[in-house]
N, C-alpha and C. Protein backbone atom coordinates (compact mmCIF):
# COMPACT_ATOMS: atom_id res chain seq x y z
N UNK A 1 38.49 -3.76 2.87
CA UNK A 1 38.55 -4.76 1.83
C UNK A 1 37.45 -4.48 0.82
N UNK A 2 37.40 -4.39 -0.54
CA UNK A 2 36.94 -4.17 -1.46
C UNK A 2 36.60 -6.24 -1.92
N UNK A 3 34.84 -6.25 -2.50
CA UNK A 3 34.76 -7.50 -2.74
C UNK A 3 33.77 -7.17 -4.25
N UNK A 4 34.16 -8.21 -5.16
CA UNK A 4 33.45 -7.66 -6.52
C UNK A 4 33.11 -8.65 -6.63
N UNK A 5 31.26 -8.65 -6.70
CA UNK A 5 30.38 -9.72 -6.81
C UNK A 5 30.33 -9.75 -8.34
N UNK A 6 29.42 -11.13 -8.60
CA UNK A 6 29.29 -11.28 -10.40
C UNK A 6 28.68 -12.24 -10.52
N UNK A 7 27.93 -11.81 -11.49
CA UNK A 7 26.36 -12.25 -11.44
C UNK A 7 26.26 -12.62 -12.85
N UNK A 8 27.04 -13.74 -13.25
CA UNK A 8 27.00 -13.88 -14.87
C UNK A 8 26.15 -14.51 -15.80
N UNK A 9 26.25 -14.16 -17.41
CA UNK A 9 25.19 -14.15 -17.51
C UNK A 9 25.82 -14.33 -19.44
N UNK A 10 25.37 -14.99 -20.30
CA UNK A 10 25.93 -15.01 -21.58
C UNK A 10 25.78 -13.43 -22.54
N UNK A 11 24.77 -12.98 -21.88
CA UNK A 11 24.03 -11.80 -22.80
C UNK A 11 24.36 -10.80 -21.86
N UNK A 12 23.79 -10.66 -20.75
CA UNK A 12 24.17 -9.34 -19.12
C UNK A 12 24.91 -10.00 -18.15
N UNK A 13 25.73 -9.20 -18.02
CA UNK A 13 26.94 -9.80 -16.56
C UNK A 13 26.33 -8.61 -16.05
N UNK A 14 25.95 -9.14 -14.70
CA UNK A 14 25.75 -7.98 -13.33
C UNK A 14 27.51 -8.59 -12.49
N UNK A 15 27.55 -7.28 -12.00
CA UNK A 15 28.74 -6.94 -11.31
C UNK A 15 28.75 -5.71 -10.09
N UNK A 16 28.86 -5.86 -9.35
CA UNK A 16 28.88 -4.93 -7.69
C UNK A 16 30.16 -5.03 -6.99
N UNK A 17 30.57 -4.29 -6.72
CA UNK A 17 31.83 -3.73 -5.70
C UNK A 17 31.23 -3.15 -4.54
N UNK A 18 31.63 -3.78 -3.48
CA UNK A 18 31.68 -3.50 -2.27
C UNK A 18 32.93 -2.81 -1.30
N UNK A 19 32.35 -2.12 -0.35
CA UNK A 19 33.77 -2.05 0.54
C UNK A 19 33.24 -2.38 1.63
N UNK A 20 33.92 -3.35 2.77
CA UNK A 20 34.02 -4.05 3.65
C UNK A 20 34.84 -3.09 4.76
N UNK A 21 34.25 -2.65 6.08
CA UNK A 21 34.74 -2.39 6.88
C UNK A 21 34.25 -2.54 8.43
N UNK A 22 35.07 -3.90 8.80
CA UNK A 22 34.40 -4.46 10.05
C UNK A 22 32.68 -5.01 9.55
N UNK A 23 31.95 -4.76 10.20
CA UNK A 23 30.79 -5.41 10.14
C UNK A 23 29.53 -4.66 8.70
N UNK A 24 30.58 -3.48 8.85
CA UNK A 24 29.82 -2.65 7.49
C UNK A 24 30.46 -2.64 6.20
N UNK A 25 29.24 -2.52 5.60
CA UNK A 25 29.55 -2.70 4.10
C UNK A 25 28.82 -1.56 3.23
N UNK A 26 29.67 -0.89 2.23
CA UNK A 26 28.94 0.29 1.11
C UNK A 26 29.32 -0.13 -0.01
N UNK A 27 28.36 0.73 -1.47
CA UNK A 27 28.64 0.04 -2.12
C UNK A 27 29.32 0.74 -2.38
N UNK A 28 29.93 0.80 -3.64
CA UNK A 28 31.24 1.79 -4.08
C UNK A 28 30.66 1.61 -6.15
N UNK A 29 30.32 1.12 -6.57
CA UNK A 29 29.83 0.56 -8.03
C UNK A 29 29.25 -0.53 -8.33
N UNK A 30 28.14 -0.56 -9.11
CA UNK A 30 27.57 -1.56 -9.61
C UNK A 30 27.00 -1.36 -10.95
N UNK A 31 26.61 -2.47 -12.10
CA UNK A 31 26.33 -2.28 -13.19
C UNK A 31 26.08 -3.62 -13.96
N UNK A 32 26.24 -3.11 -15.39
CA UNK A 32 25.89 -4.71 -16.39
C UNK A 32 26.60 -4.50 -17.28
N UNK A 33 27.63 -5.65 -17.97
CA UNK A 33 28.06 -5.45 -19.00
C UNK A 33 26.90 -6.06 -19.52
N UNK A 34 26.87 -5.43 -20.56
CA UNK A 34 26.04 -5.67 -21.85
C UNK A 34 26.67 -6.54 -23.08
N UNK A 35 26.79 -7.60 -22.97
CA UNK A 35 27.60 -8.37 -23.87
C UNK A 35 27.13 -8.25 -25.80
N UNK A 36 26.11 -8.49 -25.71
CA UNK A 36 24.95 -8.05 -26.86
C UNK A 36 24.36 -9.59 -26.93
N UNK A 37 23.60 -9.35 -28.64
CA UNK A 37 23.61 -11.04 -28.87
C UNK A 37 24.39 -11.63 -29.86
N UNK A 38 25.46 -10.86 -30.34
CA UNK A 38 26.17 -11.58 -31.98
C UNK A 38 26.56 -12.97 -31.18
N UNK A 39 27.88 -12.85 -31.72
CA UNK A 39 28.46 -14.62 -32.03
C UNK A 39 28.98 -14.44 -30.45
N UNK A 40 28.67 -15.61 -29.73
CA UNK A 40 29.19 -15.66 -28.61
C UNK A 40 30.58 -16.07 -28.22
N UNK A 41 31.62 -16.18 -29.14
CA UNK A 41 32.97 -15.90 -28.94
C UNK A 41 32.89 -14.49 -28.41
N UNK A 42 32.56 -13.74 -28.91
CA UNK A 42 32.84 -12.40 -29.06
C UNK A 42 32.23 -11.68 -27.56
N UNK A 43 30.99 -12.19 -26.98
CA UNK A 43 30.28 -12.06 -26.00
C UNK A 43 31.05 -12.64 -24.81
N UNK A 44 31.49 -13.55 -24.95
CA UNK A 44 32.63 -13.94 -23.65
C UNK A 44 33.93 -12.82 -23.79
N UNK A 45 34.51 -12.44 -24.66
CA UNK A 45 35.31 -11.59 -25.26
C UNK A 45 34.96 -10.46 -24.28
N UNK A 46 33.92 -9.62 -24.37
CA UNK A 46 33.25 -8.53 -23.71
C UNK A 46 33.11 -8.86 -22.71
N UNK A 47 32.40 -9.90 -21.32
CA UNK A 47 32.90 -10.12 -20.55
C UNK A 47 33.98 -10.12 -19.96
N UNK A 48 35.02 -10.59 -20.48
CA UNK A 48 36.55 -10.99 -19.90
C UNK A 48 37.01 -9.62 -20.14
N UNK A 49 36.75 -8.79 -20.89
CA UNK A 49 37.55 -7.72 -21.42
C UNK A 49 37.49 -6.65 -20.21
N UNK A 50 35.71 -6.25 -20.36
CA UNK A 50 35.08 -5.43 -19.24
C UNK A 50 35.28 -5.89 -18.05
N UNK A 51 35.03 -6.75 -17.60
CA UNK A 51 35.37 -7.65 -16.35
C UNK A 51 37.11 -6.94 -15.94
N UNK A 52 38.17 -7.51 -16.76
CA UNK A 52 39.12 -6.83 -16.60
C UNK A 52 39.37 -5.38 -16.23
N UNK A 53 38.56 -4.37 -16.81
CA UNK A 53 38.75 -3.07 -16.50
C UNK A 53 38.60 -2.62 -15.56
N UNK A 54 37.12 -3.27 -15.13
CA UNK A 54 36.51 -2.90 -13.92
C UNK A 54 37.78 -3.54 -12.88
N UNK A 55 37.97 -4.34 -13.18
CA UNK A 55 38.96 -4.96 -11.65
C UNK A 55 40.48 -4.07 -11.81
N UNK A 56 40.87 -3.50 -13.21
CA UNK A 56 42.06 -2.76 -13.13
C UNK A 56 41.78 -1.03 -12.34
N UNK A 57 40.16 -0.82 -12.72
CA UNK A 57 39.97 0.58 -12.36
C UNK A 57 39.39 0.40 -10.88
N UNK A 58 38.82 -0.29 -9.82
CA UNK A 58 38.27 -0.71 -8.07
C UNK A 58 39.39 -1.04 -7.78
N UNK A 59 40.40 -2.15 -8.45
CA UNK A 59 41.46 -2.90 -7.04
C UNK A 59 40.36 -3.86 -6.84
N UNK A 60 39.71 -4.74 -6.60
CA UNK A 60 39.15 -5.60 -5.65
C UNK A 60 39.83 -6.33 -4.92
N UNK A 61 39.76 -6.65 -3.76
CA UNK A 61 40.94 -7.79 -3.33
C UNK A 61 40.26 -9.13 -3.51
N UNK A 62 39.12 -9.35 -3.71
CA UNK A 62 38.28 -10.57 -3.76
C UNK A 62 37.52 -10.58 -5.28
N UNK A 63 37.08 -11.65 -4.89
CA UNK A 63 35.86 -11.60 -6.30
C UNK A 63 35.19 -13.00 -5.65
N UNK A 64 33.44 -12.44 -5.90
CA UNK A 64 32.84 -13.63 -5.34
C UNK A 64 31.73 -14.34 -6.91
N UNK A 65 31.62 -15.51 -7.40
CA UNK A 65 31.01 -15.53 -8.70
C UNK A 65 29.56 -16.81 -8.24
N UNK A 66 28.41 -16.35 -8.76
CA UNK A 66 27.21 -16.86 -8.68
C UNK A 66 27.72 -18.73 -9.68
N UNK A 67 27.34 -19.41 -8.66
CA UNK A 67 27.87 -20.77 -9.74
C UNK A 67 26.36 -21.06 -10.53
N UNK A 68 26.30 -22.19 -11.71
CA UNK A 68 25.54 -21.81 -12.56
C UNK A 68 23.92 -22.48 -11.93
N UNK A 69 23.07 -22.49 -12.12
CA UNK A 69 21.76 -23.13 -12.05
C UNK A 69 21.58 -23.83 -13.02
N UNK A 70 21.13 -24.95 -13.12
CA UNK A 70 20.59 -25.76 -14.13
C UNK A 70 19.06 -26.01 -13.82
N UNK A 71 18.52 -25.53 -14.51
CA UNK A 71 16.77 -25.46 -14.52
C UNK A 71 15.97 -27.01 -15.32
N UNK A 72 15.83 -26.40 -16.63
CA UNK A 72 15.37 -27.66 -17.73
C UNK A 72 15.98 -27.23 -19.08
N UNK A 73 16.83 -26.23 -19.42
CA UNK A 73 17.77 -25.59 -20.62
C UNK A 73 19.35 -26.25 -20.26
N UNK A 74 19.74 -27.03 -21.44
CA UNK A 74 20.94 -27.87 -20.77
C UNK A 74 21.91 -26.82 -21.80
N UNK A 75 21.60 -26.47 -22.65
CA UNK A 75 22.08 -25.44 -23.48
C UNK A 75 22.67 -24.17 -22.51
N UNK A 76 21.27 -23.63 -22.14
CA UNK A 76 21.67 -22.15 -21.39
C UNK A 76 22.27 -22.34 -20.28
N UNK A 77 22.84 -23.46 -19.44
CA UNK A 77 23.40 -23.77 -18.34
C UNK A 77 25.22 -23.84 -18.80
N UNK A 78 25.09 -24.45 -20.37
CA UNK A 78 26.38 -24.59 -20.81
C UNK A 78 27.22 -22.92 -21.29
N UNK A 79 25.85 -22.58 -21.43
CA UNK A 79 26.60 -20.73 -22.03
C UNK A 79 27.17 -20.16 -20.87
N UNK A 80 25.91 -20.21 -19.95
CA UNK A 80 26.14 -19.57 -18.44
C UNK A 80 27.46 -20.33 -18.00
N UNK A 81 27.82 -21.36 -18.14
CA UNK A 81 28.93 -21.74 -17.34
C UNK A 81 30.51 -21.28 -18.33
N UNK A 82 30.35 -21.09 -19.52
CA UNK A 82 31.06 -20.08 -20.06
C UNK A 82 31.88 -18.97 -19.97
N UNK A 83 30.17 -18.21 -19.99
CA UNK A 83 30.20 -16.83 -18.89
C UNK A 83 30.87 -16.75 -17.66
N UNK A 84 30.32 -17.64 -16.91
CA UNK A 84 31.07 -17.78 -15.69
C UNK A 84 32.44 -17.95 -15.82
N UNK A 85 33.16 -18.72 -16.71
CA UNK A 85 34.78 -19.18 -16.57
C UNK A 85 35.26 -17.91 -17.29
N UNK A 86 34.72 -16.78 -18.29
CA UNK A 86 35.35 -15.76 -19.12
C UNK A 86 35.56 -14.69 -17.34
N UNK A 87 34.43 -14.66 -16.56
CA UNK A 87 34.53 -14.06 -15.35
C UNK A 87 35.15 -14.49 -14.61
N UNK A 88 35.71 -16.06 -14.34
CA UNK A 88 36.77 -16.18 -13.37
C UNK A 88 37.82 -16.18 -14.11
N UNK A 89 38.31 -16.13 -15.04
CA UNK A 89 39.47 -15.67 -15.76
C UNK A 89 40.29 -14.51 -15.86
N UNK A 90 39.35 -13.54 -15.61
CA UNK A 90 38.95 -12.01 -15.47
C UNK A 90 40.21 -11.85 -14.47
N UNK A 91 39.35 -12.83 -13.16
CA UNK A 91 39.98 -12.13 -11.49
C UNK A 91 41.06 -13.06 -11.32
N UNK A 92 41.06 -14.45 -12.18
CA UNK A 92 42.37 -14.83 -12.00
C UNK A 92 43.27 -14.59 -12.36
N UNK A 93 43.32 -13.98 -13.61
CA UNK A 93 44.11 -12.72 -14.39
C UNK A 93 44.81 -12.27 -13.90
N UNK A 94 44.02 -11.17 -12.74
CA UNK A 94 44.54 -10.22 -11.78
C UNK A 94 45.03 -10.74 -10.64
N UNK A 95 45.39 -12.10 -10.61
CA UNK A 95 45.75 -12.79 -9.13
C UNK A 95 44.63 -12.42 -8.19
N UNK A 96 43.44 -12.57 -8.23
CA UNK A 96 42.36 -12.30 -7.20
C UNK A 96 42.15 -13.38 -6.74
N UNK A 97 41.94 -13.78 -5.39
CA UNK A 97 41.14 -15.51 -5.23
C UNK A 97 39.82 -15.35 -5.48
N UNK A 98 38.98 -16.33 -5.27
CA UNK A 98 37.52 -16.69 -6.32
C UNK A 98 37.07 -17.35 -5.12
N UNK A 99 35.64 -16.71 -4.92
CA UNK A 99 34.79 -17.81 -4.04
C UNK A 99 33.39 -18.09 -4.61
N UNK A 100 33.02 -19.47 -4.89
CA UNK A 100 31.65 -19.45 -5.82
C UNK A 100 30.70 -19.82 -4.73
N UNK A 101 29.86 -19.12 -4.78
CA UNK A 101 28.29 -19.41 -3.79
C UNK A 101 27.23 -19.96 -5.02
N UNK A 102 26.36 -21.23 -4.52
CA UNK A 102 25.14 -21.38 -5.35
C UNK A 102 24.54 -20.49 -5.52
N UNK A 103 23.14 -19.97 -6.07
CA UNK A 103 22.01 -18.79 -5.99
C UNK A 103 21.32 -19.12 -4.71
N UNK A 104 21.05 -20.16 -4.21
CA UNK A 104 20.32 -20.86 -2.79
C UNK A 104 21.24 -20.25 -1.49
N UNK A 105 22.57 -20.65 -1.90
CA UNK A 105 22.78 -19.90 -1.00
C UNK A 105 22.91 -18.48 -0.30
N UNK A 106 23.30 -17.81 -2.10
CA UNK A 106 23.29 -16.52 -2.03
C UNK A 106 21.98 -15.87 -1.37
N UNK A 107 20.46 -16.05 -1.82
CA UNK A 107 19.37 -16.26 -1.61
C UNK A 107 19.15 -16.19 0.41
N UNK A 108 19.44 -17.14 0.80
CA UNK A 108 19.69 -18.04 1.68
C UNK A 108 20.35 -16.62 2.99
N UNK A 109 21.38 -16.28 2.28
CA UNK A 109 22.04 -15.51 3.09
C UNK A 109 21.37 -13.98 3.13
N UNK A 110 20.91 -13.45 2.54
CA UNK A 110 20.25 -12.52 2.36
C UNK A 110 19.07 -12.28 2.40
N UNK A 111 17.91 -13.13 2.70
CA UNK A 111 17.03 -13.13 3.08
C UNK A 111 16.51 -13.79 3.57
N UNK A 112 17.47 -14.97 4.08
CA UNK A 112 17.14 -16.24 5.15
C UNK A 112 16.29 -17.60 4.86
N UNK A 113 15.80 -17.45 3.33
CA UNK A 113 15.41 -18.66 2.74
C UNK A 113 16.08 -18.85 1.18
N UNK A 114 16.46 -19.71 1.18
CA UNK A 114 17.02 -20.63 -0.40
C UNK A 114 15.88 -20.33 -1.45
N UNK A 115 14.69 -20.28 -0.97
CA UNK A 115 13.71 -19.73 -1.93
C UNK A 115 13.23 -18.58 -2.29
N UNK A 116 13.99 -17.82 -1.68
CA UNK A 116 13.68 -16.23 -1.80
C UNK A 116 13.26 -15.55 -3.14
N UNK A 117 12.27 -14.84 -3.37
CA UNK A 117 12.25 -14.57 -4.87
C UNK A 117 13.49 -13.11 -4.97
N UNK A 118 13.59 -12.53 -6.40
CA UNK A 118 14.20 -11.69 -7.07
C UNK A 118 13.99 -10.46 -6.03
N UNK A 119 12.85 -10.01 -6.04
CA UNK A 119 12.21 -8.14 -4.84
C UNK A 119 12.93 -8.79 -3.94
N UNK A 120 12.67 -10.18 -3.35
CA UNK A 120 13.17 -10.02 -2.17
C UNK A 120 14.77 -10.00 -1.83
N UNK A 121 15.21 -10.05 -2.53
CA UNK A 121 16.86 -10.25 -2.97
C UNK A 121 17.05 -8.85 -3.04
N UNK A 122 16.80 -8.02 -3.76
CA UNK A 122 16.64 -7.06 -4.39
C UNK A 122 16.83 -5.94 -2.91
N UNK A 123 15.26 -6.38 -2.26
CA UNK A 123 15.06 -5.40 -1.16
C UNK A 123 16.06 -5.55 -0.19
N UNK A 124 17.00 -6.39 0.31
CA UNK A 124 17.53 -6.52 1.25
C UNK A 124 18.84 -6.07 0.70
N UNK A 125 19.52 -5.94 -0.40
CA UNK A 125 20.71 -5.22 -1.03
C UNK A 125 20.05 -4.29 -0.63
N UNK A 126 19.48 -3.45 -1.12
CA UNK A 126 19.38 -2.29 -1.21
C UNK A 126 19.42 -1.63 1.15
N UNK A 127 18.94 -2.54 1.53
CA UNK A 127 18.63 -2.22 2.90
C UNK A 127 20.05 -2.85 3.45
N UNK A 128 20.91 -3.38 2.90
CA UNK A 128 22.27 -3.68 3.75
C UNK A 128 22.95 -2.62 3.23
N UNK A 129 22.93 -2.01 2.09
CA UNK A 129 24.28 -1.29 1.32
C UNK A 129 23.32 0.21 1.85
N UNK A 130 22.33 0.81 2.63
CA UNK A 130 21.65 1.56 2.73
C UNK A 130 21.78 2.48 1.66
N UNK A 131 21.03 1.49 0.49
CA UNK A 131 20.84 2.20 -0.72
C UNK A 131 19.29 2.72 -1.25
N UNK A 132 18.94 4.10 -1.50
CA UNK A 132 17.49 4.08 -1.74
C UNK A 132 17.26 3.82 -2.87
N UNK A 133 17.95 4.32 -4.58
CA UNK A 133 17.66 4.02 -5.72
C UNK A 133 17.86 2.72 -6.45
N UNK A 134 16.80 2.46 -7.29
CA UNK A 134 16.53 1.21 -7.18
C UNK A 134 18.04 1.05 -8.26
N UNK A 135 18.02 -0.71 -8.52
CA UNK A 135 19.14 -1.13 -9.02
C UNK A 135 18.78 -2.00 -10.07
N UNK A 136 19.82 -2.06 -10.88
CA UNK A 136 19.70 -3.47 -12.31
C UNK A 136 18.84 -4.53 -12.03
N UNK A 137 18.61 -5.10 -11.84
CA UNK A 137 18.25 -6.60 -11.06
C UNK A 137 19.48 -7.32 -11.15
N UNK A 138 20.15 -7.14 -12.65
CA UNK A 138 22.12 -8.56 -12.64
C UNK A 138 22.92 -7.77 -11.56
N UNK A 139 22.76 -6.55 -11.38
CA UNK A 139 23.71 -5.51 -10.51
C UNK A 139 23.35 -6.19 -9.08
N UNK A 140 21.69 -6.03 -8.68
CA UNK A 140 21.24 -6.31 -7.24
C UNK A 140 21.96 -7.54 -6.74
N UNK A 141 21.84 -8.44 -7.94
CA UNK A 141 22.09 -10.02 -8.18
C UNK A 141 23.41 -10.03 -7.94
N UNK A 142 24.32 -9.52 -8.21
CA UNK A 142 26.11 -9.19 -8.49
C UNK A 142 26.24 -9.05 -6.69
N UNK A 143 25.66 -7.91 -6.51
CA UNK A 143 26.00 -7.34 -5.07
C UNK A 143 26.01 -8.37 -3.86
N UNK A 144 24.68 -8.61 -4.03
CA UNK A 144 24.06 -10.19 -3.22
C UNK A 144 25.08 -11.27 -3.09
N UNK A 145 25.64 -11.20 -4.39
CA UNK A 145 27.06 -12.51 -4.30
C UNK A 145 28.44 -11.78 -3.23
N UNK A 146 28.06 -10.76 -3.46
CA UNK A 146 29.54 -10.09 -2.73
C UNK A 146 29.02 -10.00 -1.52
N UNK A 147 27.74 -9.60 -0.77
CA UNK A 147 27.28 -9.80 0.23
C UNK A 147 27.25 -10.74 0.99
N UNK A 148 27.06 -11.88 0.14
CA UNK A 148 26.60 -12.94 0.70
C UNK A 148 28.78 -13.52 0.96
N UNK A 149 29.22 -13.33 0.29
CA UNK A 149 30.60 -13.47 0.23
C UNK A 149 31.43 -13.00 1.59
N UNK A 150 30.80 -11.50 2.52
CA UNK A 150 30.88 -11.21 3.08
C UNK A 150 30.97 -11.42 4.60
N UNK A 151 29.23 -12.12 4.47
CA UNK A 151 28.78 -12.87 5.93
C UNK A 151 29.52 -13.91 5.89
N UNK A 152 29.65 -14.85 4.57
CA UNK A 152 30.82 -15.92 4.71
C UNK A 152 31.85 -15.97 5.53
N UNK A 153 32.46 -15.15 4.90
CA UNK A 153 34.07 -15.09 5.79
C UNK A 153 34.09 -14.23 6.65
N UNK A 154 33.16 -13.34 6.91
CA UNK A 154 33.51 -13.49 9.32
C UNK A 154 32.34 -14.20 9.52
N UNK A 155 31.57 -14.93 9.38
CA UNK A 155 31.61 -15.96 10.18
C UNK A 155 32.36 -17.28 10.47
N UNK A 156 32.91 -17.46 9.03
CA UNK A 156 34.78 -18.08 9.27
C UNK A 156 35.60 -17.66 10.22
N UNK A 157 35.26 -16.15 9.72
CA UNK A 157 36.80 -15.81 10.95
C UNK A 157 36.06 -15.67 12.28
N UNK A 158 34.92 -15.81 12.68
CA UNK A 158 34.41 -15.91 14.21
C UNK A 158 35.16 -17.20 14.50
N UNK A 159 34.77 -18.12 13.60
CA UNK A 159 34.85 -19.46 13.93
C UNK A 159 35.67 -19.79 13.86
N UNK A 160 36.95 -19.09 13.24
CA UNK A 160 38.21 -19.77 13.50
C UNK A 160 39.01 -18.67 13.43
N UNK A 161 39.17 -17.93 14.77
CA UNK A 161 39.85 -16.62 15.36
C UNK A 161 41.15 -16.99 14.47
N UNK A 162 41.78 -16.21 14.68
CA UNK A 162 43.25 -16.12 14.24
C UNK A 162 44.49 -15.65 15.21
């Protein structure tokens, strides 16, 4: 099973593809669209567009998407959640199903606290996908969602054999 994390973002979409086999996971691609900064019609545009390619050129069978944070910017929460819908548009497009994880949890799952900083996010992608060169940080961030997407559902399917 192929899972394409996404790590969105109004200006950088991080994005990671995984392949899933049994308890292991590699990566197979990761990266950033680069949306720029013009008019942000146009920046969701580049999202949805790129987003599309990438899912016409992997196959993913999944797609897992970072849901938004709201900090103290009620503005940048509204772009980000944008971003986010030009990216689930993307995989619903392609008939993909969609699973959204908070950042806490993503966090959470990957390094065992909701408070985890960025390195530490960072370091543990890189040590599950036994990757040595370092990565984007939106890419690390992308992966982490598909990772974390991962442990999700078998420990679902532990928990509810089939």
């Amino acid at each position: 099973m192929k899972i394409l994390g996404i790590d969105p973002g109004s200006r950088r979409t991080g994005y990671g593809i995984i392949l899933v086999r049994g308890d292991q996971s590699a990566l197979v691609q990761a990266g950033v669209i680069n949306a720029g900064t013009g008019d942000f019609p146009q920046r969701l545009g580049t999202i949805f567009s790129e987003l599309c390619e990438i899912i016409a050129t992997h196959a993913p069978d999944e797609v897992a998407v970072e849901t938004v944070f709201v900090a103290h910017n009620a503005g940048s929460a509204l772009k980000l959640g944008q971003a986010r819908g030009a990216a689930i548009c993307a995989a619903i497009s392609a008939g993909l199903p969609v699973s959204e994880y908070a950042p806490r949890a993503v966090k959470q799952a990957m390094v065992g606290k909701g408070g985890a900083d960025k390195s530490q996010v960072q370091h543990m992608v890189r040590v599950l996908l036994s990757h040595s060169e370092a990565l984007a940080e939106d890419a690390a961030d992308a992966l982490a969602v598909a990772l974390c997407h991962q442990h999700t559902q078998q420990t679902l399917n532990r928990l509810n054999p089939r």
